[in-house]
C-alpha atoms as a PDB file:
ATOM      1  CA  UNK A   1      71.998 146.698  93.030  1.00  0.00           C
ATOM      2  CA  UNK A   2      69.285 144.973  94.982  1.00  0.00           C
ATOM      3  CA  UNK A   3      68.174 143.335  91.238  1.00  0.00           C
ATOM      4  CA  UNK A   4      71.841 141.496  91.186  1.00  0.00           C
ATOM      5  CA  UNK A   5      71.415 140.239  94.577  1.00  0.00           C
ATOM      6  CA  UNK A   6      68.191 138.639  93.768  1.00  0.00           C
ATOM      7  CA  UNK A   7      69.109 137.332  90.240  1.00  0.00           C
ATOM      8  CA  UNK A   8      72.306 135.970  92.019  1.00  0.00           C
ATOM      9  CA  UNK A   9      70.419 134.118  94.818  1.00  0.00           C
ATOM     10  CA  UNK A  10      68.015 132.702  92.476  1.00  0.00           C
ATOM     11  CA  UNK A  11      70.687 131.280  89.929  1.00  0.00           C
ATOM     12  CA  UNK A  12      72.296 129.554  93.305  1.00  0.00           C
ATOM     13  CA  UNK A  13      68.702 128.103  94.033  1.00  0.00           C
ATOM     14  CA  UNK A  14      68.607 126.925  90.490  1.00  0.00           C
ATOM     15  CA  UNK A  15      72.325 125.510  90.538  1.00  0.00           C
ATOM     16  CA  UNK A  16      71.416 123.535  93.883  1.00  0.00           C
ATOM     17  CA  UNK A  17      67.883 122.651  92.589  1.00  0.00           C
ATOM     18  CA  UNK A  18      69.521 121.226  89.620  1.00  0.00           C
ATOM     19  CA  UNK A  19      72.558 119.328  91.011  1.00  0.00           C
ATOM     20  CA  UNK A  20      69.865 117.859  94.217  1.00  0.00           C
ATOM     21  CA  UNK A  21      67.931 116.415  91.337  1.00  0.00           C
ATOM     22  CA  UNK A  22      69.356 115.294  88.176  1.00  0.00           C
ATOM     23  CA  UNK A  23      69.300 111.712  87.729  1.00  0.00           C
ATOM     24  CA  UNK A  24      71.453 108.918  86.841  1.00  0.00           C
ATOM     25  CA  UNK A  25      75.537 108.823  87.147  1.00  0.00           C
ATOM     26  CA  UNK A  26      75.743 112.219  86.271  1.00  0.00           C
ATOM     27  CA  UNK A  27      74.089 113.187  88.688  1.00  0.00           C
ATOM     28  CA  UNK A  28      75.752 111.001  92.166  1.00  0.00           C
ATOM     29  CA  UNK A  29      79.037 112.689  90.144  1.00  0.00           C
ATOM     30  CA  UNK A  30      77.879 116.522  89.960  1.00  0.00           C
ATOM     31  CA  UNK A  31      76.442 116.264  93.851  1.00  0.00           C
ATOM     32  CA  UNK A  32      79.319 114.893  94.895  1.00  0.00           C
ATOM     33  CA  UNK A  33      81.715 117.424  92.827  1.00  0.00           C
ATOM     34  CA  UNK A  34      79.143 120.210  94.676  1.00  0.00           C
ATOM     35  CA  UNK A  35      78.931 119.074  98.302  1.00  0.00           C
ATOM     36  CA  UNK A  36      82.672 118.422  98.007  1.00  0.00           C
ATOM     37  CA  UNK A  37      83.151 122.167  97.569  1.00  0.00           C
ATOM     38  CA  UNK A  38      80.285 123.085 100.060  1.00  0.00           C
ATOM     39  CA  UNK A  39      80.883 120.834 102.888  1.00  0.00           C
ATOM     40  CA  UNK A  40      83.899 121.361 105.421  1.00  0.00           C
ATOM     41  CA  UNK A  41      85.365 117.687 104.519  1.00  0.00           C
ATOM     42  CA  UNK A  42      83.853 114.777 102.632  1.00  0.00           C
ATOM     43  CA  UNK A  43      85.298 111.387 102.156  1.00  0.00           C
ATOM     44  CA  UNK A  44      86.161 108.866  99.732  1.00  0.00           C
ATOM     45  CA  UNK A  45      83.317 107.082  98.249  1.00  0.00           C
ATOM     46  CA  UNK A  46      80.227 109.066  98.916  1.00  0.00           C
ATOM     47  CA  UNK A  47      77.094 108.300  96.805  1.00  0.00           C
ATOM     48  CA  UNK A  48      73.719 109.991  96.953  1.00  0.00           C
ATOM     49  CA  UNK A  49      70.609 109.614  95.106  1.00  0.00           C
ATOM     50  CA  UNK A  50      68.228 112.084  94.241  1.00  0.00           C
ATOM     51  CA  UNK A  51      66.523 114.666  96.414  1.00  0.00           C
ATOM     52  CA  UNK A  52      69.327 115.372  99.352  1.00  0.00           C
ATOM     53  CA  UNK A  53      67.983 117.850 101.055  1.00  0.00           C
ATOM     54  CA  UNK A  54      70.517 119.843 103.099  1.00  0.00           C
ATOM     55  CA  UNK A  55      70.544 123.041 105.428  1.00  0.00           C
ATOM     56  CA  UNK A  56      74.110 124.440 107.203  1.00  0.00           C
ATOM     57  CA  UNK A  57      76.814 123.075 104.814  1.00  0.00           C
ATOM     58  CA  UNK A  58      78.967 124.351 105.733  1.00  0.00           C
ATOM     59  CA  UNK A  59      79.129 122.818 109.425  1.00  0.00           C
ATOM     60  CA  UNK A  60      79.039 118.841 107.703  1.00  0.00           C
ATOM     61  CA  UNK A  61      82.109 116.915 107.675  1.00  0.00           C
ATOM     62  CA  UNK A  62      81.462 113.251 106.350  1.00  0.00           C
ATOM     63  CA  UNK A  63      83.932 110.612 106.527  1.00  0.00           C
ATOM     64  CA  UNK A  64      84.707 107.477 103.926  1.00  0.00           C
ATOM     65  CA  UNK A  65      81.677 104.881 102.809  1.00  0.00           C
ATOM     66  CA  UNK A  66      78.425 107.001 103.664  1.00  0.00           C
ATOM     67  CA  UNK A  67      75.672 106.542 101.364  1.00  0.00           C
ATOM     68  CA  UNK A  68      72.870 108.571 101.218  1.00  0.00           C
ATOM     69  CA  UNK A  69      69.475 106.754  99.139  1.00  0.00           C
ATOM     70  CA  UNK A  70      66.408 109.286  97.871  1.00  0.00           C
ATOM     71  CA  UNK A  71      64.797 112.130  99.817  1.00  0.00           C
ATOM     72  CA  UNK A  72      67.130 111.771 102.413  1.00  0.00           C
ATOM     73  CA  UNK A  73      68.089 115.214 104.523  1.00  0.00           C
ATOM     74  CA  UNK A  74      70.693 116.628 106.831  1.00  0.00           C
ATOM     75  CA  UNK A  75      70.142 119.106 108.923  1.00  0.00           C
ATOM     76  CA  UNK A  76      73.470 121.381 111.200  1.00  0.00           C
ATOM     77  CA  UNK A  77      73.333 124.066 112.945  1.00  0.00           C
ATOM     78  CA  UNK A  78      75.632 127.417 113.071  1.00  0.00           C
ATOM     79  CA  UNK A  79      75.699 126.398 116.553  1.00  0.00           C
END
């Protein structure tokens, strides 16, 4: 049981490592398609390069026009 736990937690680091990294229009399409799903709310138009480093998705709520450029990071708390 503890095996499936890992193997699950490192396919989800590979799925975020993947989707924070891959370049190009495909990419600025799969993060958004992602952090739409991961983020309480995310507006129209979002664009982010590569290497968006985030930590406590699920407390983010991003409104219309915000543009993230490369190596850029946000950071919320549980609290």
């Amino acid at each position: 049981m503890k095996f499936f736990k890992v193997l699950i937690t490192e396919l989800a680091n590979f799925l975020i490592y993947l989707v924070t990294f891959c370049p190009g229009k495909i990419g600025v399409f799969l993060r958004k398609i992602f952090l739409k799903i991961m983020f309480k709310e995310l507006g129209k138009n979002f664009y982010s390069e590569i290497g968006l480093f985030i930590t406590g998705y699920e407390n983010i709520t991003i409104k219309n026009d915000c543009h993230f450029m490369r190596y850029s990071s946000i950071n919320a708390d549980k609290n």
